[in-house]
PDB file of N, CA and C in Angstrom:
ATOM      1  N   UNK A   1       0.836  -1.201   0.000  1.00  0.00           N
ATOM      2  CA  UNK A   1       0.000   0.000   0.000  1.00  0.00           C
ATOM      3  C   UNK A   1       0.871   1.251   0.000  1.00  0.00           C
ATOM      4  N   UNK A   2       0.430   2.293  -0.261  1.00  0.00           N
ATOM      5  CA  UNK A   2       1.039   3.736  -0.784  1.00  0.00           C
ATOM      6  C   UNK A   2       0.723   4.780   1.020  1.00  0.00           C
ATOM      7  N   UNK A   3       1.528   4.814   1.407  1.00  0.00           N
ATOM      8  CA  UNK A   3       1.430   5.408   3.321  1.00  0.00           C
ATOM      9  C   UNK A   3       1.584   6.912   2.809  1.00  0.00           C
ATOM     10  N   UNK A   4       2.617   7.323   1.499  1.00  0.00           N
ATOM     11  CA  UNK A   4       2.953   8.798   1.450  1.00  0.00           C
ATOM     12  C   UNK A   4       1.569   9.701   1.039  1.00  0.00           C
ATOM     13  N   UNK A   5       1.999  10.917   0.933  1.00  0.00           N
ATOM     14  CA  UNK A   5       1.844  11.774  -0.010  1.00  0.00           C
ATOM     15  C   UNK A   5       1.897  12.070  -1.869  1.00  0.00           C
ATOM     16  N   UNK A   6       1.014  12.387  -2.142  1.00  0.00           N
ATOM     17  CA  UNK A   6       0.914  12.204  -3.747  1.00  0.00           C
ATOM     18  C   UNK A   6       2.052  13.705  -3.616  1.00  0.00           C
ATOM     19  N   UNK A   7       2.986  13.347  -5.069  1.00  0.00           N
ATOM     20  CA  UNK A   7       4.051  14.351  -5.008  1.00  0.00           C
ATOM     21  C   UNK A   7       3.614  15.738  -6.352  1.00  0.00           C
ATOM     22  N   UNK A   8       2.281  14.935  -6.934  1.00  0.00           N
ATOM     23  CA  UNK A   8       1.494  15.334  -8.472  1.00  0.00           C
ATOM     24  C   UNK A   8       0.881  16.826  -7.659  1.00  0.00           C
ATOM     25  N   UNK A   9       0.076  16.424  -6.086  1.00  0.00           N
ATOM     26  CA  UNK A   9      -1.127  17.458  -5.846  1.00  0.00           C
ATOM     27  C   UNK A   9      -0.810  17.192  -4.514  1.00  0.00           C
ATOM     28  N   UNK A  10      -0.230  16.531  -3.865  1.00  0.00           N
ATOM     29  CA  UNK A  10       0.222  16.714  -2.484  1.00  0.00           C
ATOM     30  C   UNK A  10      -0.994  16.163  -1.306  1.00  0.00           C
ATOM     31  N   UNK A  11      -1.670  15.092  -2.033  1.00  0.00           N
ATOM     32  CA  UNK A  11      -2.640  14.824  -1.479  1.00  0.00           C
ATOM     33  C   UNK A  11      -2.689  12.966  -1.121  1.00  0.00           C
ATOM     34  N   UNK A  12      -2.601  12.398   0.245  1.00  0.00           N
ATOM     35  CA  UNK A  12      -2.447  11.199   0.839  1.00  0.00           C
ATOM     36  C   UNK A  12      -3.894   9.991   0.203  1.00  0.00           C
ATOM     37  N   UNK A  13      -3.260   9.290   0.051  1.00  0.00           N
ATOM     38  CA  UNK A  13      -3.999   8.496  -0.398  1.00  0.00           C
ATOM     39  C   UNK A  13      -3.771   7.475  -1.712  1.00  0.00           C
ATOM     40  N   UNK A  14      -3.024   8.273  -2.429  1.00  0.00           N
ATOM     41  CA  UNK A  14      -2.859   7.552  -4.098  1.00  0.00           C
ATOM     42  C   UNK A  14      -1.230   8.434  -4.709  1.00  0.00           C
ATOM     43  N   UNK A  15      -0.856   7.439  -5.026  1.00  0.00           N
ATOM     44  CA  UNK A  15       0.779   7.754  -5.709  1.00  0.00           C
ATOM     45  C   UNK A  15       0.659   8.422  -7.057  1.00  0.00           C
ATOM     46  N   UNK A  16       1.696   9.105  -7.607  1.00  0.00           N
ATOM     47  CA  UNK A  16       1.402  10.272  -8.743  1.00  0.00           C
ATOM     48  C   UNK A  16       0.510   9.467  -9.601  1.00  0.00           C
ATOM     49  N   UNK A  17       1.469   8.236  -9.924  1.00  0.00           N
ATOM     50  CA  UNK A  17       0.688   7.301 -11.318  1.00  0.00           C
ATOM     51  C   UNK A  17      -0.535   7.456 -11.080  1.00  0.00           C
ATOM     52  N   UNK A  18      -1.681   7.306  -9.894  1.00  0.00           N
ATOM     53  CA  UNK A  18      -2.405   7.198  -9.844  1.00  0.00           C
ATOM     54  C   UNK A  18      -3.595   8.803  -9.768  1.00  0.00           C
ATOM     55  N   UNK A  19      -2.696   9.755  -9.436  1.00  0.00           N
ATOM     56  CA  UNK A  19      -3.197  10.949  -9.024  1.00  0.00           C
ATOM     57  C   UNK A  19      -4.071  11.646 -10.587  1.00  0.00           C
ATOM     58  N   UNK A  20      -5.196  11.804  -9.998  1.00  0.00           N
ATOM     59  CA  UNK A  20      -6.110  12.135 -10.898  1.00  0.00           C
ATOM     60  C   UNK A  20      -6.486  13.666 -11.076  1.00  0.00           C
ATOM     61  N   UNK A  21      -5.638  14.668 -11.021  1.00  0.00           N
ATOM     62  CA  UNK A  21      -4.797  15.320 -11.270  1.00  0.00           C
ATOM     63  C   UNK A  21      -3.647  15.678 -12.190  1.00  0.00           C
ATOM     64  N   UNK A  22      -3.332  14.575 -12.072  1.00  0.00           N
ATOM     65  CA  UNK A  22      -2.141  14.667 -12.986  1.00  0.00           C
ATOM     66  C   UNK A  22      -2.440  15.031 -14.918  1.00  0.00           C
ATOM     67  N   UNK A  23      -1.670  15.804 -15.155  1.00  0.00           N
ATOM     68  CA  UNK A  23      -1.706  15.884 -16.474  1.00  0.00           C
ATOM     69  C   UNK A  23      -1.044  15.206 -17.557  1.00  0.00           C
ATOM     70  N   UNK A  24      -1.744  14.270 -18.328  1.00  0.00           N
ATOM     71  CA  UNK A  24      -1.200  13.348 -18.897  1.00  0.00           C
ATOM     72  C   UNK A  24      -0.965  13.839 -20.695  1.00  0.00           C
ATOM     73  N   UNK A  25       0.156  12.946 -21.239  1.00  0.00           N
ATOM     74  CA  UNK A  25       0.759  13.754 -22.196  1.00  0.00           C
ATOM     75  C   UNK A  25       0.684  12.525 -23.419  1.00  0.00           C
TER      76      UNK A  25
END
């Protein structure tokens, strides 16, 4: 399981890959 901080939006719960947020290219 993912314990950090998302580093995309800074938000606990889900890792960048997963951050739905993220802007994909």
């Amino acid at each position: 399981s993912f314990g950090g901080a998302c580093f995309v939006c800074g938000r606990s719960g889900h890792r960048a890959a997963d951050c739905p947020n993220k802007q994909r290219y």
